[in-house]
N, C-alpha and C. Protein backbone atom coordinates (compact mmCIF):
# COMPACT_ATOMS: atom_id res chain seq x y z
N UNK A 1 105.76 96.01 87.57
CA UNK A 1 105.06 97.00 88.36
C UNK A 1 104.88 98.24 87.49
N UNK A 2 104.03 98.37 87.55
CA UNK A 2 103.49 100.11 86.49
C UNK A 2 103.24 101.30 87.47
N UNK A 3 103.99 101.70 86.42
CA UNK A 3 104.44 103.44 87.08
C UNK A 3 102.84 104.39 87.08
N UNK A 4 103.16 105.26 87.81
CA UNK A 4 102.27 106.23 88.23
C UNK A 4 103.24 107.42 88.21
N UNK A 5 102.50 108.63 87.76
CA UNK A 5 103.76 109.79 87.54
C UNK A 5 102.71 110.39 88.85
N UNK A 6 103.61 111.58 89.45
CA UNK A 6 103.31 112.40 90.66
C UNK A 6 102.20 113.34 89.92
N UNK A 7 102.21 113.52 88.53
CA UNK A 7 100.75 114.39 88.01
C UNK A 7 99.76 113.77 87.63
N UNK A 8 100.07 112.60 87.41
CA UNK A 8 98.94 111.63 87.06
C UNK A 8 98.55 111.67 88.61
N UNK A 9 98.91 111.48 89.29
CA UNK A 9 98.14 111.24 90.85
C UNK A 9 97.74 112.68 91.09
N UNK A 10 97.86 113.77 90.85
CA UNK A 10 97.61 115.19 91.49
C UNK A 10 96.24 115.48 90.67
N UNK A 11 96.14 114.99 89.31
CA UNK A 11 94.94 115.02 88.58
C UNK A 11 93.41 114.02 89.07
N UNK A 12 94.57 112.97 89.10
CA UNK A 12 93.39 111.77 89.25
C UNK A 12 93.39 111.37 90.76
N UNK A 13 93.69 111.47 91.18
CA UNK A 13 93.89 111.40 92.74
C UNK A 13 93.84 109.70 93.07
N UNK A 14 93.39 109.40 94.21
CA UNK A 14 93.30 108.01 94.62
C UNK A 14 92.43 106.81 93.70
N UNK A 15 92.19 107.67 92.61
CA UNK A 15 91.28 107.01 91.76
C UNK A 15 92.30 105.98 90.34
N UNK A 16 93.20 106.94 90.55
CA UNK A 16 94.52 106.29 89.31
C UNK A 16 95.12 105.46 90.32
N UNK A 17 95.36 105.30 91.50
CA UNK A 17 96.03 104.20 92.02
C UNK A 17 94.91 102.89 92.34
N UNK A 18 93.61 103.46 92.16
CA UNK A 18 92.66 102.40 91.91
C UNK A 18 92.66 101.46 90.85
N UNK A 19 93.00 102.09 90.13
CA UNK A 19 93.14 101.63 88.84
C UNK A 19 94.33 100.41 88.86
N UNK A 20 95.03 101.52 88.56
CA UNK A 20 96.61 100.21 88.93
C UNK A 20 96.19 99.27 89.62
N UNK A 21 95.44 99.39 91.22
CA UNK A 21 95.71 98.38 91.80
C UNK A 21 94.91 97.05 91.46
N UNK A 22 93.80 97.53 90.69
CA UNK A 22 92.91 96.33 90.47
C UNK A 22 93.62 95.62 89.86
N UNK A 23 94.49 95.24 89.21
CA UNK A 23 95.20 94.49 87.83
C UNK A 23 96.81 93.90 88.84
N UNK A 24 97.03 94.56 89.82
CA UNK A 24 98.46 94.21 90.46
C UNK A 24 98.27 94.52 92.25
N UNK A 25 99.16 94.01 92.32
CA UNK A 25 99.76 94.08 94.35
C UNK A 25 100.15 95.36 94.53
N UNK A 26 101.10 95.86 93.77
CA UNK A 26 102.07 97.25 93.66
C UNK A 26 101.71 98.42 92.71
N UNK A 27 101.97 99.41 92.99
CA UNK A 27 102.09 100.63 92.10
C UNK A 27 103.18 101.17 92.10
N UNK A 28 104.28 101.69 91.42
CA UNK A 28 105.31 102.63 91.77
C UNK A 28 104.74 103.85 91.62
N UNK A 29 105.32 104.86 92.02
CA UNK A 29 104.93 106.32 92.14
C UNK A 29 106.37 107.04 91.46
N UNK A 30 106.52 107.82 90.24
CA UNK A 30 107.47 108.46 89.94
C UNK A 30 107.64 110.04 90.18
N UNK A 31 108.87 110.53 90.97
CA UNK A 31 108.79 111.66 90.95
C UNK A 31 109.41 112.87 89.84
N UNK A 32 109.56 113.47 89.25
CA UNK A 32 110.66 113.62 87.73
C UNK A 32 111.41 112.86 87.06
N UNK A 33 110.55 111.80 86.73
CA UNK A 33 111.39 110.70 86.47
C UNK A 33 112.03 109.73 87.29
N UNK A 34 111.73 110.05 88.56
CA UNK A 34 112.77 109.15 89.33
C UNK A 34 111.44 108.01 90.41
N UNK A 35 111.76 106.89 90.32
CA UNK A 35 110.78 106.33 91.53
C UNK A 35 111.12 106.56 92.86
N UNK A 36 110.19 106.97 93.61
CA UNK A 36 110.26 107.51 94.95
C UNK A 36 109.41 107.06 95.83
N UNK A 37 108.06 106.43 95.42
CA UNK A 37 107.04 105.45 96.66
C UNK A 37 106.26 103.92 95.74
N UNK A 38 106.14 103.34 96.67
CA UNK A 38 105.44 102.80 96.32
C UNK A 38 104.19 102.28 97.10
N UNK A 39 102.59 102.19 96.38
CA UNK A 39 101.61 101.98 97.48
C UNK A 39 100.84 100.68 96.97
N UNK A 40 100.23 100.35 97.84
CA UNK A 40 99.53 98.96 98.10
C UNK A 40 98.42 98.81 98.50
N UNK A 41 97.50 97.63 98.29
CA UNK A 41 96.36 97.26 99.02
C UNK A 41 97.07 97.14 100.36
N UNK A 42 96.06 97.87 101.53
CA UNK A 42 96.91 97.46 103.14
C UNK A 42 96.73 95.47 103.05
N UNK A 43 95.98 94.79 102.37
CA UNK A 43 96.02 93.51 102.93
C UNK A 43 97.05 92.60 102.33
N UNK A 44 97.98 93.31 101.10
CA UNK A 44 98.94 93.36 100.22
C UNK A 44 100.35 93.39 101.27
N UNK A 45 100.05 94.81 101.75
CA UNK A 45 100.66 94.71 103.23
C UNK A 45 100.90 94.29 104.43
N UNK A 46 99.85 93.73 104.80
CA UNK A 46 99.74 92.96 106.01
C UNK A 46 100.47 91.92 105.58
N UNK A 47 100.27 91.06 104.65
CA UNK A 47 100.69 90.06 104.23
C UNK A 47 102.56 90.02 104.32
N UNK A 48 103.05 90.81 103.66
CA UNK A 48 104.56 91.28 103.13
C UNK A 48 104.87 91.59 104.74
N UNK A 49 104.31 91.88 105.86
CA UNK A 49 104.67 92.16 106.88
C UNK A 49 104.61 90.69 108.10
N UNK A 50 103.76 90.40 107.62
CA UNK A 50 103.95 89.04 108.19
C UNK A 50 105.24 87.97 107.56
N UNK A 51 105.32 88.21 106.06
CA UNK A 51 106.66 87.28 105.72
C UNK A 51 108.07 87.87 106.01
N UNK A 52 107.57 89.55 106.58
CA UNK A 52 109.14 90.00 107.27
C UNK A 52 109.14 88.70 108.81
N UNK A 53 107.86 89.16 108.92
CA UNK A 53 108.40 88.20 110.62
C UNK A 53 108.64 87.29 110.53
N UNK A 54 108.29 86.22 109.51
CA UNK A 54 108.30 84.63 109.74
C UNK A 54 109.92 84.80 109.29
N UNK A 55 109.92 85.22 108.31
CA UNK A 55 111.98 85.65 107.87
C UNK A 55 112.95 85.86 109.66
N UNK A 56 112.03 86.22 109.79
CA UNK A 56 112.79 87.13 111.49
C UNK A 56 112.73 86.01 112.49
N UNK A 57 111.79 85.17 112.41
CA UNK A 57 111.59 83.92 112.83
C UNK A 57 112.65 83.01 112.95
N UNK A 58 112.32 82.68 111.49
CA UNK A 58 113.31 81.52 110.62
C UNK A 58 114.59 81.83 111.53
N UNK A 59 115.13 82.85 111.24
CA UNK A 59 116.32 83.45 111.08
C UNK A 59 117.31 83.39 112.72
N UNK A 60 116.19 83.91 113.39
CA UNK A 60 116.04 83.59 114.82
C UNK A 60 116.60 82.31 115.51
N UNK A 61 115.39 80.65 115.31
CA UNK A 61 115.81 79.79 115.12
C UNK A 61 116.89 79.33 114.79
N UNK A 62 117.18 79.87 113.68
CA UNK A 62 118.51 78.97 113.39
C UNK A 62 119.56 79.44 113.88
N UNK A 63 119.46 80.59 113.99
CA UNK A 63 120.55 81.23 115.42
C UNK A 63 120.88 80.23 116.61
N UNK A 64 119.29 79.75 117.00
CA UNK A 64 119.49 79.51 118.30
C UNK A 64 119.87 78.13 118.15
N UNK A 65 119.58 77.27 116.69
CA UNK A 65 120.18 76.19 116.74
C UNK A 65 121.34 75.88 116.73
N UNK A 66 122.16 76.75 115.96
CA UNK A 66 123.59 76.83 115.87
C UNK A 66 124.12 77.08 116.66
N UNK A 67 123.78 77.18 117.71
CA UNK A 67 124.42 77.98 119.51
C UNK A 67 124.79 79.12 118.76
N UNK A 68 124.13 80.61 118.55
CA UNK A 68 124.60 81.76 118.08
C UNK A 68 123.80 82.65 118.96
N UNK A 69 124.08 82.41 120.52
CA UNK A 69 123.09 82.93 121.59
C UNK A 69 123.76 83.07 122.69
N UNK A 70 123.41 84.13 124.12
CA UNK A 70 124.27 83.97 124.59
C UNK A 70 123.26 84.33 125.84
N UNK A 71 123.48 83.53 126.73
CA UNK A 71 122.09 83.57 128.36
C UNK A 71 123.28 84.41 129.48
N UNK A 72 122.17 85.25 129.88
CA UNK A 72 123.24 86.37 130.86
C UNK A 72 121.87 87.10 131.68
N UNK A 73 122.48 87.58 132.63
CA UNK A 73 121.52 88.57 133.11
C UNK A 73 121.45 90.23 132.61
N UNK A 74 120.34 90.43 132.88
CA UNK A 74 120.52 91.54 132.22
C UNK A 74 121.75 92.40 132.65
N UNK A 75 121.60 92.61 133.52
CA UNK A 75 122.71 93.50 133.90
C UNK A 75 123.98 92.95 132.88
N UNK A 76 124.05 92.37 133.04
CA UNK A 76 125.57 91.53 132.00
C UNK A 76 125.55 91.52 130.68
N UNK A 77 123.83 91.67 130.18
CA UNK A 77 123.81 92.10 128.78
C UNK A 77 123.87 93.79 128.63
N UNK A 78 123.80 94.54 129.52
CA UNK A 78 123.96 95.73 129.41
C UNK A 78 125.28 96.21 129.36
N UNK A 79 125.98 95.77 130.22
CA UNK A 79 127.49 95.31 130.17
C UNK A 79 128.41 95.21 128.91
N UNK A 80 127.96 94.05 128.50
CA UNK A 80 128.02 93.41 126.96
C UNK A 80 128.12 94.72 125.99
N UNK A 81 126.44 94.76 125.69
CA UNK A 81 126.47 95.99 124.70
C UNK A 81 127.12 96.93 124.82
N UNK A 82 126.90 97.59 126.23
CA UNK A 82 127.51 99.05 126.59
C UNK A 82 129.22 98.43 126.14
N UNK A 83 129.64 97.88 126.35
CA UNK A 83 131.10 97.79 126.03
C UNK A 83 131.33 97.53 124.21
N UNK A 84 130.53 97.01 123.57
CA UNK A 84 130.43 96.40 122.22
C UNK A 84 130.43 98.07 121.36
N UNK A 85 129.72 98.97 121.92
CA UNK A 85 129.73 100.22 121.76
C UNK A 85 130.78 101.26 122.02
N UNK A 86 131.72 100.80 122.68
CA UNK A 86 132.66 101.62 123.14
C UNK A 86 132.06 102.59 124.43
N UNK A 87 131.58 102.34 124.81
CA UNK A 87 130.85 103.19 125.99
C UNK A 87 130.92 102.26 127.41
N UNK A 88 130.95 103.25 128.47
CA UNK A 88 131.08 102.41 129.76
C UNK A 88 129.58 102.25 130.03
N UNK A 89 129.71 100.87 131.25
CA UNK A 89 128.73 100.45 131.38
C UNK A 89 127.82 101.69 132.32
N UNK A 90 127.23 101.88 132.55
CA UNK A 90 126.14 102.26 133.15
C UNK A 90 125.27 101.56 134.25
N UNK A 91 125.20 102.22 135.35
CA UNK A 91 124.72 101.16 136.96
C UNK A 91 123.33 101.67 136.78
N UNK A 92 122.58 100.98 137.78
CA UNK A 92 120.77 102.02 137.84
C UNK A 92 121.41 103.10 138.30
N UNK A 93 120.21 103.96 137.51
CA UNK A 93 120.31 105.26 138.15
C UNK A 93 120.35 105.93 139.67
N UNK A 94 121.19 106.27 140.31
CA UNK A 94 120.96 107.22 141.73
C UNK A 94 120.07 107.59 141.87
N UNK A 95 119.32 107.65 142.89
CA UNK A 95 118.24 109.37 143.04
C UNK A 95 119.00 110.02 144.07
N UNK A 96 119.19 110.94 143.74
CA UNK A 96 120.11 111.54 144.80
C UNK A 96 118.73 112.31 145.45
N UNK A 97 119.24 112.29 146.86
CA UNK A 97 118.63 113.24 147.98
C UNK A 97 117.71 114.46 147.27
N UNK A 98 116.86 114.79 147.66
CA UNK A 98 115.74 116.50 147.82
C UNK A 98 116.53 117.16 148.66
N UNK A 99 116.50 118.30 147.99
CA UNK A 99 117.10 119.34 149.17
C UNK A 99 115.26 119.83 149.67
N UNK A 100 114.97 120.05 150.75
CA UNK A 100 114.00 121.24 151.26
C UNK A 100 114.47 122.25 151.79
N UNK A 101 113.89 123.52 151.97
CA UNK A 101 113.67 124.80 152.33
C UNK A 101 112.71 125.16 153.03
N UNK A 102 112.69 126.05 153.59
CA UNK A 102 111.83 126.31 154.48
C UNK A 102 112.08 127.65 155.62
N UNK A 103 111.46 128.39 155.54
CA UNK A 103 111.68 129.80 156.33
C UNK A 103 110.93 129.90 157.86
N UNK A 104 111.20 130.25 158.51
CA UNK A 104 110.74 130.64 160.20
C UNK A 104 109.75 131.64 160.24
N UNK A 105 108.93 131.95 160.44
CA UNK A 105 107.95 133.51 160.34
C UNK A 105 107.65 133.22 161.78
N UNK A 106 107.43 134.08 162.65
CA UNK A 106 107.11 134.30 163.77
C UNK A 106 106.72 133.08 164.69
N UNK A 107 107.38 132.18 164.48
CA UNK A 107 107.12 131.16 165.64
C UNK A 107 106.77 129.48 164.42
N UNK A 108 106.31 130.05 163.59
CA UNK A 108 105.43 128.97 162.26
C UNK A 108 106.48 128.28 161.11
N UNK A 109 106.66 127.81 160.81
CA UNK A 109 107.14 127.08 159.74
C UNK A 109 106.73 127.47 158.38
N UNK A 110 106.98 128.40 157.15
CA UNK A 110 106.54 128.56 156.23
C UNK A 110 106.42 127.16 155.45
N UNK A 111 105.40 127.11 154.31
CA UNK A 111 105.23 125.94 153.45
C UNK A 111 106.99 125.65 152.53
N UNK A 112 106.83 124.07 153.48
CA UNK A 112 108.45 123.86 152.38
C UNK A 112 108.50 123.23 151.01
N UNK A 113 109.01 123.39 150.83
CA UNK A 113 108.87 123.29 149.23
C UNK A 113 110.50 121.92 148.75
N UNK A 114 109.84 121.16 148.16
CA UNK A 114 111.33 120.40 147.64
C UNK A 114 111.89 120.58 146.17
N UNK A 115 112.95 120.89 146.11
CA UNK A 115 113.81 121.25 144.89
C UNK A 115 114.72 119.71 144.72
N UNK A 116 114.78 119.48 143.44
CA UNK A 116 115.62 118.15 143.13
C UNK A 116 116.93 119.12 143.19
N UNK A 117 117.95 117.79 143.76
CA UNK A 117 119.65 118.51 143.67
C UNK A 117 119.62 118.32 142.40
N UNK A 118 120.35 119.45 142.23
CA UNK A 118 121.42 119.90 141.07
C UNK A 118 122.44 118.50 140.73
């Protein structure tokens, strides 16, 4: 993979990583000496992103062939984790009650208004 320095790109702009890329997949990008990015044709990418998934796939599978799986309801996988974490489990959320308000004016009902409890 051939380097690209951070002034070579500030001079030549997207035109030096043109370059590079016609001849290769990759460019590195150096920052004072040090490599810090690297850029790509996006279809260079697409590609490398699809062999993450089929990896994630694979990987998946053979999980599930090996019995390395475990069928629960959710609630019981929340359970699970929340405890795997050191944390208690957690129920659905409450909604607790609206308080309303509302004032008397001469016989009328002023407009009530609802405030969430505290």
């Amino acid at each position: 993979m051939t380097q690209l320095t951070a002034n070579d790109l500030k001079t030549r702009g997207v035109a030096a990583i043109e370059s590079l890329l016609a001849t290769q997949p990759e460019a590195m990008i150096s920052v004072r000496g040090k490599d810090r990015y690297v850029v790509m044709d996006v279809a260079h990418y697409h590609y490398l992103r699809e062999c993450e998934l089929d990896a994630a796939l694979a990987q998946s599978q053979a999980d599930r062939a090996a019995g390395r799986f475990v069928v629960e309801t959710a609630a019981a996988h929340v359970a699970r984790v929340s405890a795997l974490a050191g944390k208690p489990a957690e129920g659905p959320a409450k909604k607790q009650p609206a308080k309303t308000t509302g004032k008397k004016t001469a016989g009328k009902t002023a407009k009530k208004t609802t405030k969430p409890a505290a």
